[in-house]
PDB file of N, CA and C in Angstrom:
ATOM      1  N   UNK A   1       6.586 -11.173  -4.805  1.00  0.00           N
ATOM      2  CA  UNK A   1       6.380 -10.079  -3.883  1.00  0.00           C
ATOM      3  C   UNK A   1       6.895 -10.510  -2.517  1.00  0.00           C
ATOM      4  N   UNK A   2       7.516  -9.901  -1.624  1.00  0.00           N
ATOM      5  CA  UNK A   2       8.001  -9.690  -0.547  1.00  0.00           C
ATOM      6  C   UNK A   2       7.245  -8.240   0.441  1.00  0.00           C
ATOM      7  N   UNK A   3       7.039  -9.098   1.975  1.00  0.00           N
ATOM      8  CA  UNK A   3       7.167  -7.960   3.129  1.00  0.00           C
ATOM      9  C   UNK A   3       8.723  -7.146   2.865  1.00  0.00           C
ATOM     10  N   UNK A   4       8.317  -6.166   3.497  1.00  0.00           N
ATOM     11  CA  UNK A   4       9.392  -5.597   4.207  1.00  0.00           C
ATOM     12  C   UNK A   4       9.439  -5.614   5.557  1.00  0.00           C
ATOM     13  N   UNK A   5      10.734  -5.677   6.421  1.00  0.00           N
ATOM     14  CA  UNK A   5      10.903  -6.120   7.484  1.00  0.00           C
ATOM     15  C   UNK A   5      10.455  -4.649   9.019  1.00  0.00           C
ATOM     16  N   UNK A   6      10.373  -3.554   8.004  1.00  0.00           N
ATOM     17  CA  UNK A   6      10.260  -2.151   8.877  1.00  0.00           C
ATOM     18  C   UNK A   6       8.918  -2.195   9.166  1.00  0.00           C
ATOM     19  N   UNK A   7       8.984  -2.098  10.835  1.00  0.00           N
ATOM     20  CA  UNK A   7       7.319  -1.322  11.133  1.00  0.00           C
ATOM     21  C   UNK A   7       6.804  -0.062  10.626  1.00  0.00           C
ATOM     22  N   UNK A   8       5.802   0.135  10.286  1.00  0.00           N
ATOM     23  CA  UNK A   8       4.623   0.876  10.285  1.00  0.00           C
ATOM     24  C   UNK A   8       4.290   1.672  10.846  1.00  0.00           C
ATOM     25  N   UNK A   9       4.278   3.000  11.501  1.00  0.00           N
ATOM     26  CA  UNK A   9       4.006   3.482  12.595  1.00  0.00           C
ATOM     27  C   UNK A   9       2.384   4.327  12.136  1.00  0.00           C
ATOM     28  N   UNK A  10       2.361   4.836  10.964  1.00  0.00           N
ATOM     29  CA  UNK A  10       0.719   5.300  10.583  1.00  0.00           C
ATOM     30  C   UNK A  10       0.744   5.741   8.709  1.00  0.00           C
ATOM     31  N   UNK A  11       0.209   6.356   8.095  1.00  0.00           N
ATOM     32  CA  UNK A  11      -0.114   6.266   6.799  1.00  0.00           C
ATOM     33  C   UNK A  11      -0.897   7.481   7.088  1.00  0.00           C
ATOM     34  N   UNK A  12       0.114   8.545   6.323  1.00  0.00           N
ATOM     35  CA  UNK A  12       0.226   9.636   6.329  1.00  0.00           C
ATOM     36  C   UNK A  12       1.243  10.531   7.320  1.00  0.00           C
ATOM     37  N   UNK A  13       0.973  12.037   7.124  1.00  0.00           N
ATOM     38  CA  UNK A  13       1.876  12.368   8.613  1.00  0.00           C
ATOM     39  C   UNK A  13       1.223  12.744   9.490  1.00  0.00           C
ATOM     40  N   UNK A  14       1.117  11.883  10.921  1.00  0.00           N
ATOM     41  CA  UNK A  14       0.280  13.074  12.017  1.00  0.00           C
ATOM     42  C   UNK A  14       0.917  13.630  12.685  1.00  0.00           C
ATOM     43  N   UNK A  15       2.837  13.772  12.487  1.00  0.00           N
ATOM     44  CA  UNK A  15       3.425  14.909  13.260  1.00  0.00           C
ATOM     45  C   UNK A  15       3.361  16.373  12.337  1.00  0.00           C
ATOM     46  N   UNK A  16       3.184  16.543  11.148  1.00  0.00           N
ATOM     47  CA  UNK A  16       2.743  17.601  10.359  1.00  0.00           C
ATOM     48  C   UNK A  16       1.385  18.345  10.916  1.00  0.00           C
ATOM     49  N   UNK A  17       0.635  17.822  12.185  1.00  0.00           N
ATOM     50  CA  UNK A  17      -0.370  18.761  13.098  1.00  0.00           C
ATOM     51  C   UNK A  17      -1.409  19.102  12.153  1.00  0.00           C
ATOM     52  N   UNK A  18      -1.401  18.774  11.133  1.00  0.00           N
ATOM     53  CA  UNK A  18      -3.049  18.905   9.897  1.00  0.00           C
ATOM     54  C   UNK A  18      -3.308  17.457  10.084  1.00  0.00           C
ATOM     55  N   UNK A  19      -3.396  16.433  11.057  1.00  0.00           N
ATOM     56  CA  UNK A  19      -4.573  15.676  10.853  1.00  0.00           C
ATOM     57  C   UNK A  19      -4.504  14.579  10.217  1.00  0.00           C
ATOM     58  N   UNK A  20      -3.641  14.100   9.009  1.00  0.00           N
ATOM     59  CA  UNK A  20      -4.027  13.982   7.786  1.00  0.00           C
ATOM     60  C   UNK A  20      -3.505  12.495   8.018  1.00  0.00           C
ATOM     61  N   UNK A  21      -2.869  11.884   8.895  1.00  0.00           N
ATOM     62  CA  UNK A  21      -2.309  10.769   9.031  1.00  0.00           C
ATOM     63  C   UNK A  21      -3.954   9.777   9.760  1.00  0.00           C
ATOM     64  N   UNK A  22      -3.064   7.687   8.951  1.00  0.00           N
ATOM     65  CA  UNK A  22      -4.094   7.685   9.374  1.00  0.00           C
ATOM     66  C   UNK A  22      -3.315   6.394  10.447  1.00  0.00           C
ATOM     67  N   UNK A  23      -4.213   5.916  11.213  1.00  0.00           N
ATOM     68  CA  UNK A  23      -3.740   4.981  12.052  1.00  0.00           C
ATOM     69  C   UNK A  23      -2.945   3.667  11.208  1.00  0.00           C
ATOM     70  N   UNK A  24      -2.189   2.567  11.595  1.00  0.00           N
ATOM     71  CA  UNK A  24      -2.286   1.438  11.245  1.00  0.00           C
ATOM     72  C   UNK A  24      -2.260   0.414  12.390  1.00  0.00           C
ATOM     73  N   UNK A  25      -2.702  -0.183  12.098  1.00  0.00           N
ATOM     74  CA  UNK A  25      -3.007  -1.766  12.374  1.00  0.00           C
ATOM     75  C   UNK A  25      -1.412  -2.102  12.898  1.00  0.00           C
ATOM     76  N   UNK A  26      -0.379  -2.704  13.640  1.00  0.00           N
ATOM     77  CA  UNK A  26       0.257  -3.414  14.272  1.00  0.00           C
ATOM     78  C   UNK A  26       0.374  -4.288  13.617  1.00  0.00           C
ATOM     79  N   UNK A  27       1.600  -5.000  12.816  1.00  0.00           N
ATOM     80  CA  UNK A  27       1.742  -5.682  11.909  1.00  0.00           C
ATOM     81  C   UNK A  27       1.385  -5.250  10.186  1.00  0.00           C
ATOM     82  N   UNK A  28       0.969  -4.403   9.940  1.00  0.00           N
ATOM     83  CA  UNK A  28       0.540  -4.044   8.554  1.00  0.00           C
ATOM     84  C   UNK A  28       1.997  -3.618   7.734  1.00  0.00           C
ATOM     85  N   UNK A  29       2.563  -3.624   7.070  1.00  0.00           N
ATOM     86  CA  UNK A  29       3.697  -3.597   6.528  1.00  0.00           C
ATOM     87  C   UNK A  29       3.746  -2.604   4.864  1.00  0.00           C
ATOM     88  N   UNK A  30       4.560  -2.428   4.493  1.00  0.00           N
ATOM     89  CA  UNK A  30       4.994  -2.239   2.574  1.00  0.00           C
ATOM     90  C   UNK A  30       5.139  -3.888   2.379  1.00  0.00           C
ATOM     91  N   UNK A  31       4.529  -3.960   1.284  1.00  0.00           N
ATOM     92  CA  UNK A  31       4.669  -4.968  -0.079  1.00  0.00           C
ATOM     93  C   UNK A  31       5.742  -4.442  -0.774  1.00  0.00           C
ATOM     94  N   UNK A  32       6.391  -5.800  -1.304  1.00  0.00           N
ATOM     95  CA  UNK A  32       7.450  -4.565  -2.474  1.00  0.00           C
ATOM     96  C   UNK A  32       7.573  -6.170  -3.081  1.00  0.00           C
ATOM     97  N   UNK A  33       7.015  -5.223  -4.713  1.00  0.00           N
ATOM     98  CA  UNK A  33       6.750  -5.575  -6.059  1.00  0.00           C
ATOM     99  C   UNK A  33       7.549  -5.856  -6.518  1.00  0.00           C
ATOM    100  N   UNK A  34       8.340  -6.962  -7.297  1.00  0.00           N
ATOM    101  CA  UNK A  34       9.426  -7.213  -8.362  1.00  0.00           C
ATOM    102  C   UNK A  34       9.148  -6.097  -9.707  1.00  0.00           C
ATOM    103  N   UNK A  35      10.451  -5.321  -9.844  1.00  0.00           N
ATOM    104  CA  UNK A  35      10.474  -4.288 -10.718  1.00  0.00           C
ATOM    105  C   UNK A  35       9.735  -3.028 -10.886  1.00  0.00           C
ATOM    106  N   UNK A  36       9.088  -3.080  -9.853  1.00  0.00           N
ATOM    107  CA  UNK A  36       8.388  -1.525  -9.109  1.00  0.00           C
ATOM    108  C   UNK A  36       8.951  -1.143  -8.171  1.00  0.00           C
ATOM    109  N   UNK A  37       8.985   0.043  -7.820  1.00  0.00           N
ATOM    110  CA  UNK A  37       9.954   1.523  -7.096  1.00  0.00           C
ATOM    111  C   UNK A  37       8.592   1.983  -6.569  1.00  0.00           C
ATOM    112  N   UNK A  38       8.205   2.332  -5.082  1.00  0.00           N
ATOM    113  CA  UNK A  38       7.097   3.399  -4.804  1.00  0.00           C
ATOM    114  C   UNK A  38       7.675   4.275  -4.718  1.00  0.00           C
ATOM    115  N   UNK A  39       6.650   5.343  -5.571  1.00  0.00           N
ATOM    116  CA  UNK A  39       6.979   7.201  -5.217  1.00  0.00           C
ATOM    117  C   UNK A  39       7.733   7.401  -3.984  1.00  0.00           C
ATOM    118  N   UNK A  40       6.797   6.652  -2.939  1.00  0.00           N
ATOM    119  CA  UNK A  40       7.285   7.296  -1.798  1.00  0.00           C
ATOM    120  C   UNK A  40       7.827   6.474  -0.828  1.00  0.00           C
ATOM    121  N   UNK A  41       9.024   6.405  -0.454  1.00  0.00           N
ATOM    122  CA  UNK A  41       9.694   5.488   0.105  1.00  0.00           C
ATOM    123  C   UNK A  41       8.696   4.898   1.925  1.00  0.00           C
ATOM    124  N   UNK A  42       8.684   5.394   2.354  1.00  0.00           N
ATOM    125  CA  UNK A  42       7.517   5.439   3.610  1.00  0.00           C
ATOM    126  C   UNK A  42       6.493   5.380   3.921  1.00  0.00           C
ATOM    127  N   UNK A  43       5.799   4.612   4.260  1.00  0.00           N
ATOM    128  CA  UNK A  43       3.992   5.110   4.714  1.00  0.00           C
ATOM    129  C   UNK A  43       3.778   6.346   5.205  1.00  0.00           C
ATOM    130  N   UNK A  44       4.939   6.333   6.369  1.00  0.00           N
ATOM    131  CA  UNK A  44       4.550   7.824   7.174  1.00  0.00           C
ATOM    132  C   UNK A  44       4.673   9.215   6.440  1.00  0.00           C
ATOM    133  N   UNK A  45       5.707   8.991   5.061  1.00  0.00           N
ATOM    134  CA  UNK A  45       5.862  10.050   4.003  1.00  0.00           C
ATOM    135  C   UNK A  45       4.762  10.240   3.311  1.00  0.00           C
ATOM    136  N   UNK A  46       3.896   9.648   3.302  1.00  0.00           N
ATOM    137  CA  UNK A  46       2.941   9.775   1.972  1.00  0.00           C
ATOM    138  C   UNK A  46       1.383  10.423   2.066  1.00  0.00           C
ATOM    139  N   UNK A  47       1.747  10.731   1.164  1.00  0.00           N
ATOM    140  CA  UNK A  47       0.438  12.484   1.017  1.00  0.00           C
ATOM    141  C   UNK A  47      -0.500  11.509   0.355  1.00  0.00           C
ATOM    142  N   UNK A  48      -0.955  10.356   0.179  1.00  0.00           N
ATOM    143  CA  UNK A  48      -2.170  10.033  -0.186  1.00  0.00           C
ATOM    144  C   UNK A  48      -3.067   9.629   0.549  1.00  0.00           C
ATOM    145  N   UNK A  49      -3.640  10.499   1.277  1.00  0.00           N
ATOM    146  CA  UNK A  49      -4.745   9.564   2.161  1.00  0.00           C
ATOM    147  C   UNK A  49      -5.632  11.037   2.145  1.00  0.00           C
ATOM    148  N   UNK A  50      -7.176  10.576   1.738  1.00  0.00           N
ATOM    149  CA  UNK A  50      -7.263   9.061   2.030  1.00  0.00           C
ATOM    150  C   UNK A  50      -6.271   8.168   0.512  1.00  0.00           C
ATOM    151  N   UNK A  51      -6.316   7.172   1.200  1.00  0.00           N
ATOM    152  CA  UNK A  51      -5.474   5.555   0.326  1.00  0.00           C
ATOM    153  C   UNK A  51      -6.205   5.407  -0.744  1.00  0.00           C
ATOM    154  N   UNK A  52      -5.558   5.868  -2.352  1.00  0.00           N
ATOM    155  CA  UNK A  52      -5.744   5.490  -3.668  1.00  0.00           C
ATOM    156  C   UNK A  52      -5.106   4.358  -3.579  1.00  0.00           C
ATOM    157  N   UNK A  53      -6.420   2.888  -3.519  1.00  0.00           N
ATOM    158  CA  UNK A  53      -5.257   1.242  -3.360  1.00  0.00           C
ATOM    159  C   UNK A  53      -5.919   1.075  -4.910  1.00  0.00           C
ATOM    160  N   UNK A  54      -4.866  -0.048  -4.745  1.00  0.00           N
ATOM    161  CA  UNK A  54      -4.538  -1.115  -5.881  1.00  0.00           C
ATOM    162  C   UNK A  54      -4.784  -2.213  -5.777  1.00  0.00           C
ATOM    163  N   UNK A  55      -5.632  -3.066  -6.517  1.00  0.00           N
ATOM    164  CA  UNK A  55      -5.511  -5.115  -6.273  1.00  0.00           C
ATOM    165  C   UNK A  55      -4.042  -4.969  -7.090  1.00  0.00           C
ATOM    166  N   UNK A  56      -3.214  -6.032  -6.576  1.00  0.00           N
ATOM    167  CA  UNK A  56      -1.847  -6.712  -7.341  1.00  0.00           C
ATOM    168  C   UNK A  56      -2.392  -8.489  -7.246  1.00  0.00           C
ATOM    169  N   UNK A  57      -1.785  -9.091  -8.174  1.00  0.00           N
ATOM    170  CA  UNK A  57      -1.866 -10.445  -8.313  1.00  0.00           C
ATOM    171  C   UNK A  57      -0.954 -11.107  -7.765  1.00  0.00           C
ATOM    172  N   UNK A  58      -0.377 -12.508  -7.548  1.00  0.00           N
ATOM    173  CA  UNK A  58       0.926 -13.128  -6.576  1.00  0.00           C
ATOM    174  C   UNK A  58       2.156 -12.970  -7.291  1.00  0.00           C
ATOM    175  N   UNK A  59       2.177 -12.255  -8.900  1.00  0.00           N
ATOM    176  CA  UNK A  59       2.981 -11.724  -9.932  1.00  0.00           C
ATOM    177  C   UNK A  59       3.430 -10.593  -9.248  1.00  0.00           C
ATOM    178  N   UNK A  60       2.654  -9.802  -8.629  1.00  0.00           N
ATOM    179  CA  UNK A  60       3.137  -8.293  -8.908  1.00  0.00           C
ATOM    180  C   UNK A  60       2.513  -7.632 -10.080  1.00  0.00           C
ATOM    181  N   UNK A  61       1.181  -8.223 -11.004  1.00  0.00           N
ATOM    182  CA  UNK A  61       0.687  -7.573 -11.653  1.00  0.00           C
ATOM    183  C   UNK A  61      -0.118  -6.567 -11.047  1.00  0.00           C
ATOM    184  N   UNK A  62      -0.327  -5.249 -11.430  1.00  0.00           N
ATOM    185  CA  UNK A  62      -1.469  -4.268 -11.052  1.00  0.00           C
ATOM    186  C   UNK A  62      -2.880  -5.074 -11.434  1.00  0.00           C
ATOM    187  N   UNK A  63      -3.993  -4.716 -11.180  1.00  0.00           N
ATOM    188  CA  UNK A  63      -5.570  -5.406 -11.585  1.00  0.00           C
ATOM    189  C   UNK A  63      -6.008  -4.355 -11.745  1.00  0.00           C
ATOM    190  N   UNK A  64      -5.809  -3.098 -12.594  1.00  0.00           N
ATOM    191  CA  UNK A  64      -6.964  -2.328 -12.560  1.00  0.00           C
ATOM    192  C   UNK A  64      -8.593  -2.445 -12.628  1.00  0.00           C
ATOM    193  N   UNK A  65      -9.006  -3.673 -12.737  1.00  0.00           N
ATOM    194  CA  UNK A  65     -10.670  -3.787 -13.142  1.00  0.00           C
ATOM    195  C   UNK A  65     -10.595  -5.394 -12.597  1.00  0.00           C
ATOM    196  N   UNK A  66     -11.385  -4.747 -11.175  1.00  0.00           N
ATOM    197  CA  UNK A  66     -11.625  -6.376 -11.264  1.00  0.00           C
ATOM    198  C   UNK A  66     -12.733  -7.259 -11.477  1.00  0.00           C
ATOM    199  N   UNK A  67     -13.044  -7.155 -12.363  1.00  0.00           N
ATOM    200  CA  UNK A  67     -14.372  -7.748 -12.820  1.00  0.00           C
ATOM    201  C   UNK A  67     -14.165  -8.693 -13.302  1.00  0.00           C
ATOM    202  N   UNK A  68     -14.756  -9.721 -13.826  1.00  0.00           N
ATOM    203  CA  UNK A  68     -14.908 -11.013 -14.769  1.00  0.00           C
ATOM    204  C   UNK A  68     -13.255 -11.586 -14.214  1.00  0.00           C
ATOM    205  N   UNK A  69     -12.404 -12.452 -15.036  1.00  0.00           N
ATOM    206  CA  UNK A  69     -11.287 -13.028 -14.340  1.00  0.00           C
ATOM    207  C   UNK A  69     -10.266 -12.526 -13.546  1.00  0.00           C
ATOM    208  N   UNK A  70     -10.419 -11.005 -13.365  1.00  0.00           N
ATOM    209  CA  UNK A  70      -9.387 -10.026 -13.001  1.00  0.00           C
ATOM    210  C   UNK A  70      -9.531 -10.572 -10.977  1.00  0.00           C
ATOM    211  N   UNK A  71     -11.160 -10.888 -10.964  1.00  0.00           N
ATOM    212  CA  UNK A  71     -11.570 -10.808  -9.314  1.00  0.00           C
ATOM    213  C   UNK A  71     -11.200 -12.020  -8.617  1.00  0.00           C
ATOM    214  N   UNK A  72     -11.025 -13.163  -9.310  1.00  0.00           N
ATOM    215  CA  UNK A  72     -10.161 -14.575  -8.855  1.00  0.00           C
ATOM    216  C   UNK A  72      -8.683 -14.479  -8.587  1.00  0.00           C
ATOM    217  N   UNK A  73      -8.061 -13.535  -9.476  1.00  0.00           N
ATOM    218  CA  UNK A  73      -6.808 -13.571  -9.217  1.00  0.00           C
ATOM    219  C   UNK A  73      -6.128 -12.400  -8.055  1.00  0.00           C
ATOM    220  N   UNK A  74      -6.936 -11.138  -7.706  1.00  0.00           N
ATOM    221  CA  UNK A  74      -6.762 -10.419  -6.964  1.00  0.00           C
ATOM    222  C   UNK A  74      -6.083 -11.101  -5.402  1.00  0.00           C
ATOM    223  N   UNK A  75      -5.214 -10.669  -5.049  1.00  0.00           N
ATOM    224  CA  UNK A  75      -4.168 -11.134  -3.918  1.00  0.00           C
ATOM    225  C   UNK A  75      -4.087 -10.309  -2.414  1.00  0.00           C
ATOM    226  N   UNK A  76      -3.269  -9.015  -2.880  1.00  0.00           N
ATOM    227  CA  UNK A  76      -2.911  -8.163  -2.139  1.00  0.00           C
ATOM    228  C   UNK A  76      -3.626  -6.185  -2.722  1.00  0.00           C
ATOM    229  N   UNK A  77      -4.186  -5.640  -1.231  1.00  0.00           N
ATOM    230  CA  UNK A  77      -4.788  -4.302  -1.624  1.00  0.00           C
ATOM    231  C   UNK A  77      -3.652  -3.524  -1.318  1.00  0.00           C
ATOM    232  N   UNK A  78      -2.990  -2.634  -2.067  1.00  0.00           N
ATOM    233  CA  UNK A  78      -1.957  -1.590  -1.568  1.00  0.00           C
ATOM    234  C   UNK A  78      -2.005  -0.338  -2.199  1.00  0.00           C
ATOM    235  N   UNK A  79      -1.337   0.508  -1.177  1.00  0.00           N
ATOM    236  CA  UNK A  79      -1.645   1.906  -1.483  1.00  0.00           C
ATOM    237  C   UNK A  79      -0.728   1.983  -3.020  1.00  0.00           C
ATOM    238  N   UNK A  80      -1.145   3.126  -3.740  1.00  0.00           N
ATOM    239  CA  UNK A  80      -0.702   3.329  -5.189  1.00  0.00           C
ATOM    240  C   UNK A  80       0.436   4.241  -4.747  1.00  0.00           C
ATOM    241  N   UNK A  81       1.283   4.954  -3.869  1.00  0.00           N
ATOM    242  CA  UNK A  81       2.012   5.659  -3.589  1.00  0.00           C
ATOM    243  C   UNK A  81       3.140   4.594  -3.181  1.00  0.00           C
ATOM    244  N   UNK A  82       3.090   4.351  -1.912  1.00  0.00           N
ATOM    245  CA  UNK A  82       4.338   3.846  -0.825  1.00  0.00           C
ATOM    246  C   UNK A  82       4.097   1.988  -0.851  1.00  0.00           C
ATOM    247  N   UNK A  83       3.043   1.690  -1.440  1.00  0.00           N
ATOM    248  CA  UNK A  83       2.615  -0.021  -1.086  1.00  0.00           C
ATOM    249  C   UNK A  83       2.322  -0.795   0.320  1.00  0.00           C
ATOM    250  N   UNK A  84       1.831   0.447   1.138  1.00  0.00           N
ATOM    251  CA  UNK A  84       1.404  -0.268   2.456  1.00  0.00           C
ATOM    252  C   UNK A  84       0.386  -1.518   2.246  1.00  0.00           C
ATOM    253  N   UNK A  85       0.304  -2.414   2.672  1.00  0.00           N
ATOM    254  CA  UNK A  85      -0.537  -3.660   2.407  1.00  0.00           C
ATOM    255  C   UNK A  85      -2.170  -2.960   3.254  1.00  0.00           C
ATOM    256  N   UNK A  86      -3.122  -2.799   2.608  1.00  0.00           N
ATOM    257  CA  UNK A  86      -4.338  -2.630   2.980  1.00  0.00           C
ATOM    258  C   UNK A  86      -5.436  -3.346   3.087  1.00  0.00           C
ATOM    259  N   UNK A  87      -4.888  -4.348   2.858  1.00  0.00           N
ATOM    260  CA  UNK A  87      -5.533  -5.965   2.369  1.00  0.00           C
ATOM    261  C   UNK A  87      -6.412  -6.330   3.679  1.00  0.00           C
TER     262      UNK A  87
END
């Protein structure tokens, strides 16, 4: 897994005037997964918020359940749309 080098400006849109965008953090970035594509190329593009995240492992595996050995290996939290790091 790799940053991407583009700032962040918020997660969601708040020039669309509904609200719906949310702040970020200064430094918060996209993750980008070996052999995963996000839906949505942008944070600022993306209609999921609030943030449906994901645990990923230092693989790039998804963790859907992290319970029993799934919760040791958990790495990075990212959105399931665009991969903003929420971690």
């Amino acid at each position: 897994m790799r940053r991407r080098e583009e700032l962040v400006r918020c997660h969601g849109n708040f020039d669309a005037g509904w609200g719906t965008g949310e702040w970020v953090y200064p430094g918060r970035t996209v993750i980008e997964v070996p052999g995963w594509t996000w839906a949505v190329a942008r944070p600022e593009d993306c209609p999921d918020v609030p943030v449906t995240r994901c645990w990923y492992d230092r693989e790039g595996y998804r963790l859907p359940n992290l319970l029993g050995s799934n919760a040791r290996r958990a790495l990075v939290l990212l959105c399931g749309l665009c991969g903003l790091d929420c971690t």
